[in-house]
Protein backbone atom coordinates (compact mmCIF):
# COMPACT_ATOMS: atom_id res chain seq x y z
CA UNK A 1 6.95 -75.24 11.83
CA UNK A 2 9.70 -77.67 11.64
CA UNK A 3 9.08 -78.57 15.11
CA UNK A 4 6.16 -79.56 14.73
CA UNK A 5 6.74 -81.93 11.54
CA UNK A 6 9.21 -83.74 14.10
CA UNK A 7 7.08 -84.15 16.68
CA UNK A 8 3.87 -85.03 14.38
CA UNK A 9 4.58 -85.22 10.67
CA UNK A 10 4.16 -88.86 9.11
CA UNK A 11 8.04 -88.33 8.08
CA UNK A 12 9.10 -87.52 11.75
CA UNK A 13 13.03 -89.24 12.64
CA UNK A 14 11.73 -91.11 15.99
CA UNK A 15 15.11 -90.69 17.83
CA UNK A 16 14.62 -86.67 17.12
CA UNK A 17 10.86 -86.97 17.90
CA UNK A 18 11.94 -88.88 21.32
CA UNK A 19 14.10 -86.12 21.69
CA UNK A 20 12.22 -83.14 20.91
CA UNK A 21 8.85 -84.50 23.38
CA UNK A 22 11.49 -85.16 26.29
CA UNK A 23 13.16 -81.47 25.89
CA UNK A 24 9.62 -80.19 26.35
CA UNK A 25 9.10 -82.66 29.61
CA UNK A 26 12.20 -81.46 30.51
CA UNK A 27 11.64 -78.11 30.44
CA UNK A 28 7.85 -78.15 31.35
CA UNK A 29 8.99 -79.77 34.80
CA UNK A 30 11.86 -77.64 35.02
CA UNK A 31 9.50 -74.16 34.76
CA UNK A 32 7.16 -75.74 37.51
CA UNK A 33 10.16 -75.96 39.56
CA UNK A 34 10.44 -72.60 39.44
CA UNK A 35 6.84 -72.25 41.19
CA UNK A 36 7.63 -74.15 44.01
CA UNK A 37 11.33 -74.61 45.21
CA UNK A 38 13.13 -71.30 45.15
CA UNK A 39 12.39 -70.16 48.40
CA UNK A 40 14.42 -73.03 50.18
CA UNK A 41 17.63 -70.94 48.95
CA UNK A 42 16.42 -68.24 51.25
CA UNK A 43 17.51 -68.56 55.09
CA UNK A 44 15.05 -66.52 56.60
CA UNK A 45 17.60 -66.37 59.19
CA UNK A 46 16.50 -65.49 63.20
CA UNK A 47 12.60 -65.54 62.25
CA UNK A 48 11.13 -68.03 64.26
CA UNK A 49 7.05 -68.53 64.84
CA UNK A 50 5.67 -71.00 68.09
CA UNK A 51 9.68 -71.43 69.17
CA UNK A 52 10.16 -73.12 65.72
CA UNK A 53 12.36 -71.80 62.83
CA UNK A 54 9.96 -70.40 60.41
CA UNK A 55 11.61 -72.29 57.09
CA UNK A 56 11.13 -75.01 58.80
CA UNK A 57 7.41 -73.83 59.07
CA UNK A 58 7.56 -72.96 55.40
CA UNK A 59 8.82 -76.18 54.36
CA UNK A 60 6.36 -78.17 56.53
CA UNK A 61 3.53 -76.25 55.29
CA UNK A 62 4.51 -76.45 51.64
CA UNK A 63 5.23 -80.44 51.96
CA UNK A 64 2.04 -81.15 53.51
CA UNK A 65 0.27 -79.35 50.75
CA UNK A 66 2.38 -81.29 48.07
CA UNK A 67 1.42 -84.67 50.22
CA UNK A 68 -2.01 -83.52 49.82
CA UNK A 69 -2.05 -82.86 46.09
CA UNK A 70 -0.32 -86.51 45.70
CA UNK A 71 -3.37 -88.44 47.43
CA UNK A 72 -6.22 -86.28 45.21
CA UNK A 73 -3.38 -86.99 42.32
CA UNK A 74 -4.49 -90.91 42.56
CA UNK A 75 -7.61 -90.91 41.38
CA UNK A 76 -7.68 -87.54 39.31
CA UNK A 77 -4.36 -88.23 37.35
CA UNK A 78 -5.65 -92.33 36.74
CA UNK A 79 -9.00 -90.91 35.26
CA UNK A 80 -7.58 -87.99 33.62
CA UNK A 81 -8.53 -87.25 29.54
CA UNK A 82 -5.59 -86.68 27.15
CA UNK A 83 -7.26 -83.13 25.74
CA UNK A 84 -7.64 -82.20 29.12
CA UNK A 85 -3.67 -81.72 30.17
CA UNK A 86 -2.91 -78.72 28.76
CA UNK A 87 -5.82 -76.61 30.76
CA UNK A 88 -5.04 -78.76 34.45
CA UNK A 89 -1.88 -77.58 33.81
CA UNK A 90 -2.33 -73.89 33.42
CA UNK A 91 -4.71 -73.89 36.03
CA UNK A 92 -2.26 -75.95 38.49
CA UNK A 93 0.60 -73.68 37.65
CA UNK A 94 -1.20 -70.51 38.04
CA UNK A 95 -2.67 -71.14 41.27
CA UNK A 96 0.67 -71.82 42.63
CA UNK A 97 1.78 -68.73 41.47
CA UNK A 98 -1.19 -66.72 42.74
CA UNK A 99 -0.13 -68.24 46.18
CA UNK A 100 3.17 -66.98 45.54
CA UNK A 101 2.11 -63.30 45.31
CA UNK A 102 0.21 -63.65 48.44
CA UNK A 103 3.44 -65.21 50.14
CA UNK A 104 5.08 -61.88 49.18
CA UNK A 105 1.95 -59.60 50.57
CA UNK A 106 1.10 -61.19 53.31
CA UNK A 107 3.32 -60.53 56.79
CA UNK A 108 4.84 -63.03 58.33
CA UNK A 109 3.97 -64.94 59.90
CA UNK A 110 -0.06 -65.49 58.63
CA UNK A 111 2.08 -66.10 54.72
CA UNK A 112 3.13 -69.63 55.91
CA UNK A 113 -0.74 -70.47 54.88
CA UNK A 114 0.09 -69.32 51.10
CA UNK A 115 3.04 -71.97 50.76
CA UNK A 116 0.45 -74.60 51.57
CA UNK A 117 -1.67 -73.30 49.03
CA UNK A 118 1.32 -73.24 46.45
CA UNK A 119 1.98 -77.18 47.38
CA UNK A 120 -1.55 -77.94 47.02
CA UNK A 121 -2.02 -78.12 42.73
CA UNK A 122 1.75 -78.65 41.99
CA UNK A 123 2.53 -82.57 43.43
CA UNK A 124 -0.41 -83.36 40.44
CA UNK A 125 2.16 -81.64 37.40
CA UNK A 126 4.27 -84.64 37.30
CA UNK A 127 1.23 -86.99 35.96
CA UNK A 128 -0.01 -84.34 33.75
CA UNK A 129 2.99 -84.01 32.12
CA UNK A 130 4.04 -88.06 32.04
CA UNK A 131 0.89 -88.76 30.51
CA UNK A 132 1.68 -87.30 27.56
CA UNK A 133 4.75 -89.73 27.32
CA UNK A 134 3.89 -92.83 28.62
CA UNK A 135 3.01 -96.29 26.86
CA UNK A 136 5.42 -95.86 23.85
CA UNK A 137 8.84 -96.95 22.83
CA UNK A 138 10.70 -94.07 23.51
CA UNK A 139 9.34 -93.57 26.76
CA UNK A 140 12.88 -94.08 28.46
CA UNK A 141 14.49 -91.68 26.61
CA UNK A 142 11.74 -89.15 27.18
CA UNK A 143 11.08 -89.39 30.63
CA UNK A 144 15.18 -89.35 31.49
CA UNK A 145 14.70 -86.36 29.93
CA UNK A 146 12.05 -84.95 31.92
CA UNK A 147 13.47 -86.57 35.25
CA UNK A 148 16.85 -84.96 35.03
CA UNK A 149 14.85 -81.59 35.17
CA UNK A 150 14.37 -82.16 38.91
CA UNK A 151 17.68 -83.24 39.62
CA UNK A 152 19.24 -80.05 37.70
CA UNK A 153 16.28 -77.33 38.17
CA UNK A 154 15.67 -77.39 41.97
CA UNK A 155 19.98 -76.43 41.95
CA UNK A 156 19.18 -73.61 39.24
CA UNK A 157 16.34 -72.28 40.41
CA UNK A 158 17.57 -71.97 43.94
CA UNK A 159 21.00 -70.37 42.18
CA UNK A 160 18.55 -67.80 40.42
CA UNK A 161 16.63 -67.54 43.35
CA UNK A 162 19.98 -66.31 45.19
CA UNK A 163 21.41 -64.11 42.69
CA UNK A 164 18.01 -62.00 43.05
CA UNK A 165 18.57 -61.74 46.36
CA UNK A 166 22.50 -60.75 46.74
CA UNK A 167 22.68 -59.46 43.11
CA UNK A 168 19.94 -57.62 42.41
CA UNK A 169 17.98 -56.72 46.10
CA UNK A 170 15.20 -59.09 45.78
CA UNK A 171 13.92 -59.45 49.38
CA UNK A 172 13.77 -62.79 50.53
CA UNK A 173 9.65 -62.60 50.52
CA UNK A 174 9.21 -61.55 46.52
CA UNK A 175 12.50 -63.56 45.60
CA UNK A 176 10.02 -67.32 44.96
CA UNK A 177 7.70 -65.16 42.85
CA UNK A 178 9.73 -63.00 40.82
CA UNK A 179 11.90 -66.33 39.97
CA UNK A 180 9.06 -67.89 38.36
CA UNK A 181 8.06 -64.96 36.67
CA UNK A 182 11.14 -65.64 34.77
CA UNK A 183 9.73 -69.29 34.00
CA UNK A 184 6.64 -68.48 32.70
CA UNK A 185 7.38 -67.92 28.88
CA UNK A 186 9.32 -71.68 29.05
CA UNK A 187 6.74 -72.87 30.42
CA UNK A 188 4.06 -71.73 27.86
CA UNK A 189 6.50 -73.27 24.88
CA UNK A 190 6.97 -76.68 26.45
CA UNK A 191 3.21 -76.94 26.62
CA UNK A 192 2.41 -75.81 23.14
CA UNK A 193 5.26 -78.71 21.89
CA UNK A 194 3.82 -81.51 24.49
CA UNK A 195 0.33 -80.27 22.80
CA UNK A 196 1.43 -81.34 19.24
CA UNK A 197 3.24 -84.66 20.33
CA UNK A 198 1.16 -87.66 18.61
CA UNK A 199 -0.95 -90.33 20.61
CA UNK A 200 1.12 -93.34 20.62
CA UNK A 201 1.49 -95.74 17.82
CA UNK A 202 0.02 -99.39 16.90
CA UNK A 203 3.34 -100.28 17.24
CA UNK A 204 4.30 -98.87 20.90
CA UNK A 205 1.17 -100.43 22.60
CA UNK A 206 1.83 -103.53 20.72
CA UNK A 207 5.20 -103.30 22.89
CA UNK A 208 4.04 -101.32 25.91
CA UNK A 209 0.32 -102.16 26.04
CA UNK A 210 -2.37 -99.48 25.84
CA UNK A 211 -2.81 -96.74 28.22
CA UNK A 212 -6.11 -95.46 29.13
CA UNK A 213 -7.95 -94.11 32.44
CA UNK A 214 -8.72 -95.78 34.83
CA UNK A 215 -11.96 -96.32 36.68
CA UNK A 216 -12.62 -96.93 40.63
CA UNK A 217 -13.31 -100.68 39.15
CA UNK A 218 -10.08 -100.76 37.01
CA UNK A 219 -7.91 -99.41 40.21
CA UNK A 220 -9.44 -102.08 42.24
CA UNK A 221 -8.55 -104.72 39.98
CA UNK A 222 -5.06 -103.68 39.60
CA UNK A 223 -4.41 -103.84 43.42
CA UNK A 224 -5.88 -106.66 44.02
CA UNK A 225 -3.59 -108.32 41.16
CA UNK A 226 -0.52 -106.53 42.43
CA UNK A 227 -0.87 -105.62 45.99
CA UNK A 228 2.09 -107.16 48.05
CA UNK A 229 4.52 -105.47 45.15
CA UNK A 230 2.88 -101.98 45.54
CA UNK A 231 3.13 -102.53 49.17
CA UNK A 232 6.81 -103.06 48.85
CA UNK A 233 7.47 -100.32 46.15
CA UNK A 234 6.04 -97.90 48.64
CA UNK A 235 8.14 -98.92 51.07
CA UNK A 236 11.36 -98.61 49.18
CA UNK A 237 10.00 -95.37 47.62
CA UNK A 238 9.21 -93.79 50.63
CA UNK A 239 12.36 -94.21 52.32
CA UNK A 240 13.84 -92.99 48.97
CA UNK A 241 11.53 -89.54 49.02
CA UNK A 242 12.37 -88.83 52.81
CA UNK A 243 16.28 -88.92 52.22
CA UNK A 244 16.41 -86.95 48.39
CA UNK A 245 13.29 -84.31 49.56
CA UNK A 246 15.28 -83.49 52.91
CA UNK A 247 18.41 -82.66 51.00
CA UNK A 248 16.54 -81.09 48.43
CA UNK A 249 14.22 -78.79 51.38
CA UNK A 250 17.55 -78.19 53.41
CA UNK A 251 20.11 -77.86 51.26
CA UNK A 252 20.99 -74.69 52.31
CA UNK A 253 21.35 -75.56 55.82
CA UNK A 254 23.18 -78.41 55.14
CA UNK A 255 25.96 -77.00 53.02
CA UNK A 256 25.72 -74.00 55.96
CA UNK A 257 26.66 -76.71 58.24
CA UNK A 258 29.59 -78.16 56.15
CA UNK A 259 31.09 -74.42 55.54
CA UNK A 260 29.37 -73.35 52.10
CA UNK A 261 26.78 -71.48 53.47
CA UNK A 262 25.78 -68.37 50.86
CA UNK A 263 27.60 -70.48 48.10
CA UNK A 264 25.46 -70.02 45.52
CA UNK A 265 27.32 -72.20 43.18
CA UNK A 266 27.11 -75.42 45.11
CA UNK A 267 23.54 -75.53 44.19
CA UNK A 268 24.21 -76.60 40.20
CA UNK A 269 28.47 -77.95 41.28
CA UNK A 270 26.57 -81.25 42.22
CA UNK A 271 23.34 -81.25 40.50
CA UNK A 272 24.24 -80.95 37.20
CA UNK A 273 26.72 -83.74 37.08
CA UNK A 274 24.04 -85.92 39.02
CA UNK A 275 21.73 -85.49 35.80
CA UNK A 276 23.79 -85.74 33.02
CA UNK A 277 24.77 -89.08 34.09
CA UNK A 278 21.55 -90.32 35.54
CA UNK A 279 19.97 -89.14 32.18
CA UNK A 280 22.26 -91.62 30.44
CA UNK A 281 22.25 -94.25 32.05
CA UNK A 282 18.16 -94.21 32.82
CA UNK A 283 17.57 -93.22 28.98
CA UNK A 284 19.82 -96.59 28.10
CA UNK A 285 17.28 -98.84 29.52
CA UNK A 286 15.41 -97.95 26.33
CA UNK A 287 17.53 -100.77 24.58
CA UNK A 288 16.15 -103.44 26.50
CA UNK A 289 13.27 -104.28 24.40
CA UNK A 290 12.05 -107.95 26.93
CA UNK A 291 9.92 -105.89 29.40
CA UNK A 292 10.48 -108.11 31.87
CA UNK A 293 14.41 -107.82 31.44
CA UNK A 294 14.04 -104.14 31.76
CA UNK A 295 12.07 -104.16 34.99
CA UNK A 296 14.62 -106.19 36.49
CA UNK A 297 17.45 -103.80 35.35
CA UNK A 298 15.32 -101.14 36.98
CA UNK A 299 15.28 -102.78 40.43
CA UNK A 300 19.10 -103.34 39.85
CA UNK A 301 19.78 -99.60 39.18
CA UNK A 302 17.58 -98.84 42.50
CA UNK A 303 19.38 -101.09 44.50
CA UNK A 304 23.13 -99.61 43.23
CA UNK A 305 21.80 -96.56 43.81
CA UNK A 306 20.56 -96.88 46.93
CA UNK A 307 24.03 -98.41 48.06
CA UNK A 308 25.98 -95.84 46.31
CA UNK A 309 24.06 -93.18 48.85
CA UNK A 310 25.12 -95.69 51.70
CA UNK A 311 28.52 -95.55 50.45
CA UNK A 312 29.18 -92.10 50.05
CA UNK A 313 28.16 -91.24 53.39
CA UNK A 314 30.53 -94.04 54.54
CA UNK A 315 33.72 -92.48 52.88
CA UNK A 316 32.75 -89.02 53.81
CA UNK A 317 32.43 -90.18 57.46
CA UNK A 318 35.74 -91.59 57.81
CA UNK A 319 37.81 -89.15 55.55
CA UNK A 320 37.82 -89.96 52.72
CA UNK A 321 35.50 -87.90 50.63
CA UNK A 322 35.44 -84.45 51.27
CA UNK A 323 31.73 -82.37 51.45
CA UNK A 324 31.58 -82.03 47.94
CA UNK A 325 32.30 -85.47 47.13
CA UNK A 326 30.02 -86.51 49.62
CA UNK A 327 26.82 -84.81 49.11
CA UNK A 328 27.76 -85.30 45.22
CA UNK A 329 27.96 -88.88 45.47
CA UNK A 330 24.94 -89.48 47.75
CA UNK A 331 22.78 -87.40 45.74
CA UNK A 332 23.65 -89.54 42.78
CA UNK A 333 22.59 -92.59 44.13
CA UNK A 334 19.54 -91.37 45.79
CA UNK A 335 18.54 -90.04 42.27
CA UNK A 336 19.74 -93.19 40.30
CA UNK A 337 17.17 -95.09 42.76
CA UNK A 338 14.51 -92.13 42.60
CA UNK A 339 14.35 -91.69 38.72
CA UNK A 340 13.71 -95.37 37.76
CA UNK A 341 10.59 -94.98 39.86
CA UNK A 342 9.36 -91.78 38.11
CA UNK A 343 10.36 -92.79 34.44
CA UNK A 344 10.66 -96.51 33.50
CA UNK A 345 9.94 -99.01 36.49
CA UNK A 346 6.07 -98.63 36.31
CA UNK A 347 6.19 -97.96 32.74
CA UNK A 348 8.34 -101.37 32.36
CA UNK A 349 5.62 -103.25 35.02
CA UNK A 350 2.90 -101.76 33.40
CA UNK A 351 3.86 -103.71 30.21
CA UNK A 352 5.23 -106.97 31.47
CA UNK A 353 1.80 -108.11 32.11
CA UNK A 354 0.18 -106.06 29.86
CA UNK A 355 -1.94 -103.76 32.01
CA UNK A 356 -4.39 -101.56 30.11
CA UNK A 357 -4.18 -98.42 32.77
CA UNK A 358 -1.38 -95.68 32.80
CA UNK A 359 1.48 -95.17 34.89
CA UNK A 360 -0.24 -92.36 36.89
CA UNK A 361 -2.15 -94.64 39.12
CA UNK A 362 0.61 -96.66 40.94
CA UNK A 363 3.09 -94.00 40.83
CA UNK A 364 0.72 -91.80 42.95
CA UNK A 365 -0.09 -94.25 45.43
CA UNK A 366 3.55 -94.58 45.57
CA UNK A 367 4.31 -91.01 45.56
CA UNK A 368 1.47 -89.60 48.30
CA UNK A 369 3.01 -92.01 50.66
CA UNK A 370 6.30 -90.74 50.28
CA UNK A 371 5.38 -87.41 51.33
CA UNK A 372 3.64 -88.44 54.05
CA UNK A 373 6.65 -90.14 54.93
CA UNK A 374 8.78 -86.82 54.18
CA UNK A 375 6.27 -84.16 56.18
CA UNK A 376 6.45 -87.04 59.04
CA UNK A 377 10.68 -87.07 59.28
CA UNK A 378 10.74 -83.05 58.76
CA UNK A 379 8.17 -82.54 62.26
CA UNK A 380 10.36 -85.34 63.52
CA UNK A 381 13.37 -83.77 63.14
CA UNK A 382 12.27 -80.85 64.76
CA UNK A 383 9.65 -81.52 67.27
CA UNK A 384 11.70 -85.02 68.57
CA UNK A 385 13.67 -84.56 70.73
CA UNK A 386 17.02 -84.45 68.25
CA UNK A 387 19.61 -82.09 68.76
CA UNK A 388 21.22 -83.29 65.68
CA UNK A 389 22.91 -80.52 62.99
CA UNK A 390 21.39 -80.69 59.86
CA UNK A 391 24.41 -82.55 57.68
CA UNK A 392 24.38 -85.67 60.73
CA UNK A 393 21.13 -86.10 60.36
CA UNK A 394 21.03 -86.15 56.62
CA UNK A 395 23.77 -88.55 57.00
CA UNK A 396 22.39 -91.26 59.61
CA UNK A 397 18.78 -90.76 57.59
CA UNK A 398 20.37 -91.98 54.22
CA UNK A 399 22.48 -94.67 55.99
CA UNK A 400 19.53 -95.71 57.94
CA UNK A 401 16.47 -95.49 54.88
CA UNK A 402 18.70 -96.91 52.41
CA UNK A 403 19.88 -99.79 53.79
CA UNK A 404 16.27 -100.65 54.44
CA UNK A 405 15.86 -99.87 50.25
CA UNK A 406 18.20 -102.13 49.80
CA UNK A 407 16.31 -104.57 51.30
CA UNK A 408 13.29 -104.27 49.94
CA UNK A 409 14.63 -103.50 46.11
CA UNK A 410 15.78 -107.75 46.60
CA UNK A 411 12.47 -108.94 47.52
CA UNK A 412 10.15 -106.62 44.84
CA UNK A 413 12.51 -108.14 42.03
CA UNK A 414 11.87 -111.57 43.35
CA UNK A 415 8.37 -110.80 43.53
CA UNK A 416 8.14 -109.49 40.51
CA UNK A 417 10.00 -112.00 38.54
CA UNK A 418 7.99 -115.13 40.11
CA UNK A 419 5.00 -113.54 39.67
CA UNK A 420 5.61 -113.04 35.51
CA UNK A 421 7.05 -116.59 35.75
CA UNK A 422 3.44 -117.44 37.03
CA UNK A 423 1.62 -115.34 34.13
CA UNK A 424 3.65 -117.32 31.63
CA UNK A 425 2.50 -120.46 32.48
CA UNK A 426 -0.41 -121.85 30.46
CA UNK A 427 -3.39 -122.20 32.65
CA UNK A 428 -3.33 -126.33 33.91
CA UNK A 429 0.37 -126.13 34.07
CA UNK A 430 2.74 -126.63 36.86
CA UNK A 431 4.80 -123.58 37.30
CA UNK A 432 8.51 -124.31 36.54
CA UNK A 433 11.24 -124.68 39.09
């Protein structure tokens, strides 16, 4: 097939190949979004279990499951085999789904256990898929791609989710499963392409180093090298998971509280926008060919982002930017910090200094601790104390968690950049000034 002499043939065009492997990320991420966020478009309105609203129960239970799957994800997705992905990814997929149907059979409220269960295989997707993109030249273009799938599919598949519901009679129960029955023929064509996409060339590890597993000894060695900037990536990266998974869990309630509620178009109004251009301007990065140049422009883009979120919510809360505008503008900054951390910033660090390993590693140490971090603001939002509507305390938590990003973004770069500065340097050498 044609498709296939793209992706693998010796005359393959690299920009269409590049293309091609991050339309399949794209919509291989997108379909798995389809397993797992639908049912926050659903209100289960006046069902409560233990005094507690029971979506909040959903979402809790779901989230802690996804937290779950992120800590196994660190060792399994580091050690994981390259002709192994396209099984742990059927059998990840499928078990969320089976969870799904029991959701849908089970009574409330005994079917909150089945959307832990769905959490529990899907946080490891992300590595499975990555890995087959990683450690090459195109990798910024690719993985743009495949990160602007969760900025536009948890809006569409929410919107689908709805239209079952008010269009067609879907009850609120059967609506997450039949709305990823829809995904599952995507899903089995992304695969098959990310299947025939070649191993990367002499020439991309010659630029990006090579990337292989990575054993308990291999992990150990990295941290040890690199621990006070992991330390601070989590930091920044958990306070950037808490803000973007709370608006992406309670979207519905928040637009509810800023007069959209049942809007089913407000889902894709913002998202959509918030891709396209955090697509372009994350896939640009591609051009800087100095790694080290290119990690710094990552922590730049972070730290704009994060005070583009601060911003937003600044305008909207004296005036000036209407609810649209607002959770628009905030979402686009929270995602132009978020994507550089799931695309190019450990792909970029990885190949500074040259680190044979795989992104998969440091992103899930990076990425269980921000849903610890988002399952820990959810309980104490509502088991606190706070009386606080659900827009006000989206608003003070991005204020609040970004300004701290902010923060932090300054002092990884300067890390960062003394500590290649260091690596540099000739051994017997004084470091420059």
């Amino acid at each position: 097939m044609r498709v296939v002499s793209w992706l693998s043939g010796p005359n393959r065009h690299p920009v269409i190949a590049h293309l091609l492997a991050g339309g399949a990320a794209f919509l291989a991420y997108a379909s798995m979004y389809a397993f797992r966020k639908p049912f926050t478009a659903a209100s289960f309105e006046g069902m409560h279990f233990a005094g507690v609203d029971y979506k909040v129960w959903l979402v809790i239970a779901q989230v802690l499951g996804y937290m779950l799957s992120k800590f196994r994800g660190i060792t399994w997705i580091a050690e994981m085999q390259r002709h192994s992905r396209a099984r742990a990814l059927a059998g990840l997929i499928g078990f969320a789904w089976v969870a799904l149907l029991g959701f849908a059979l089970t009574p409330a409220p005994w079917n909150i256990a089945f959307l832990f269960l769905n959490g529990l295989p899907l946080g490891m997707v992300w590595g499975v898929i990555f890995g087959y993109l990683e450690g090459r030249r195109g990798t910024e273009l690719m993985a743009a791609c495949m990160c602007a799938s969760f900025i536009v599919a948890s809006g569409v598949v929410k919107s689908i989710g709805m239209w079952l519901m008010v269009s067609h009679g879907v009850s609120e129960f059967w609506m997450p499963f039949a709305t990823a029955l829809l995904f599952v023929p995507s899903l089995c064509l992304s695969v098959w392409m990310l299947e025939r996409l070649p191993p990367p060339s002499a020439a991309d590890i010659a630029a990006r180093s090579a990337r292989v597993p990575m054993d308990a000894r291999s992990r150990r060695a990295f941290l040890l090298r690199f621990l006070p900037g992991v330390a601070m990536i989590v930091v920044a990266y958990v306070a950037l998971t808490i803000a973007r998974d709370f608006r992406d869990n309670f979207a519905a309630e928040i637009w509810a509280d800023l007069g959209r509620g049942g809007d089913a178009s407000v889902f894709t109004a913002t998202e959509v926008p918030i891709a396209i251009a955090v697509l372009l301007i994350t896939a640009c990065t591609m051009a800087v060919r100095d790694n080290l140049k290119a990690l710094m422009l990552n922590h730049l883009l972070i730290f704009i982002g994060f005070a583009t979120a601060v911003l937003a919510t600044w305008l909207h809360s004296i005036g000036k930017l209407d609810s649209l505008g607002w959770i628009g503008g905030s979402g686009f900054g929270l995602y132009l910090a978020y994507v550089p951390y799931n695309s190019t910033f450990f792909e970029r660090m990885l190949a500074t200094f040259r680190v044979a390993g795989n992104v998969g590693f440091v992103m899930y140490i990076a990425d269980s601790s921000g849903y610890l971090g988002s399952v820990a603001i959810i309980l104490f939002k509502e088991f606190g104390g706070m009386h606080l509507s659900w827009a006000t305390f989206y608003a003070d938590t991005v204020v609040t968690l970004s300004s701290i990003g902010m923060l932090i973004t300054l002092s990884s770069a300067i890390y960062f950049k003394t500590k290649a500065r260091q690596a540099s340097v000739p051994a017997g050498l004084p470091t420059p000034a």
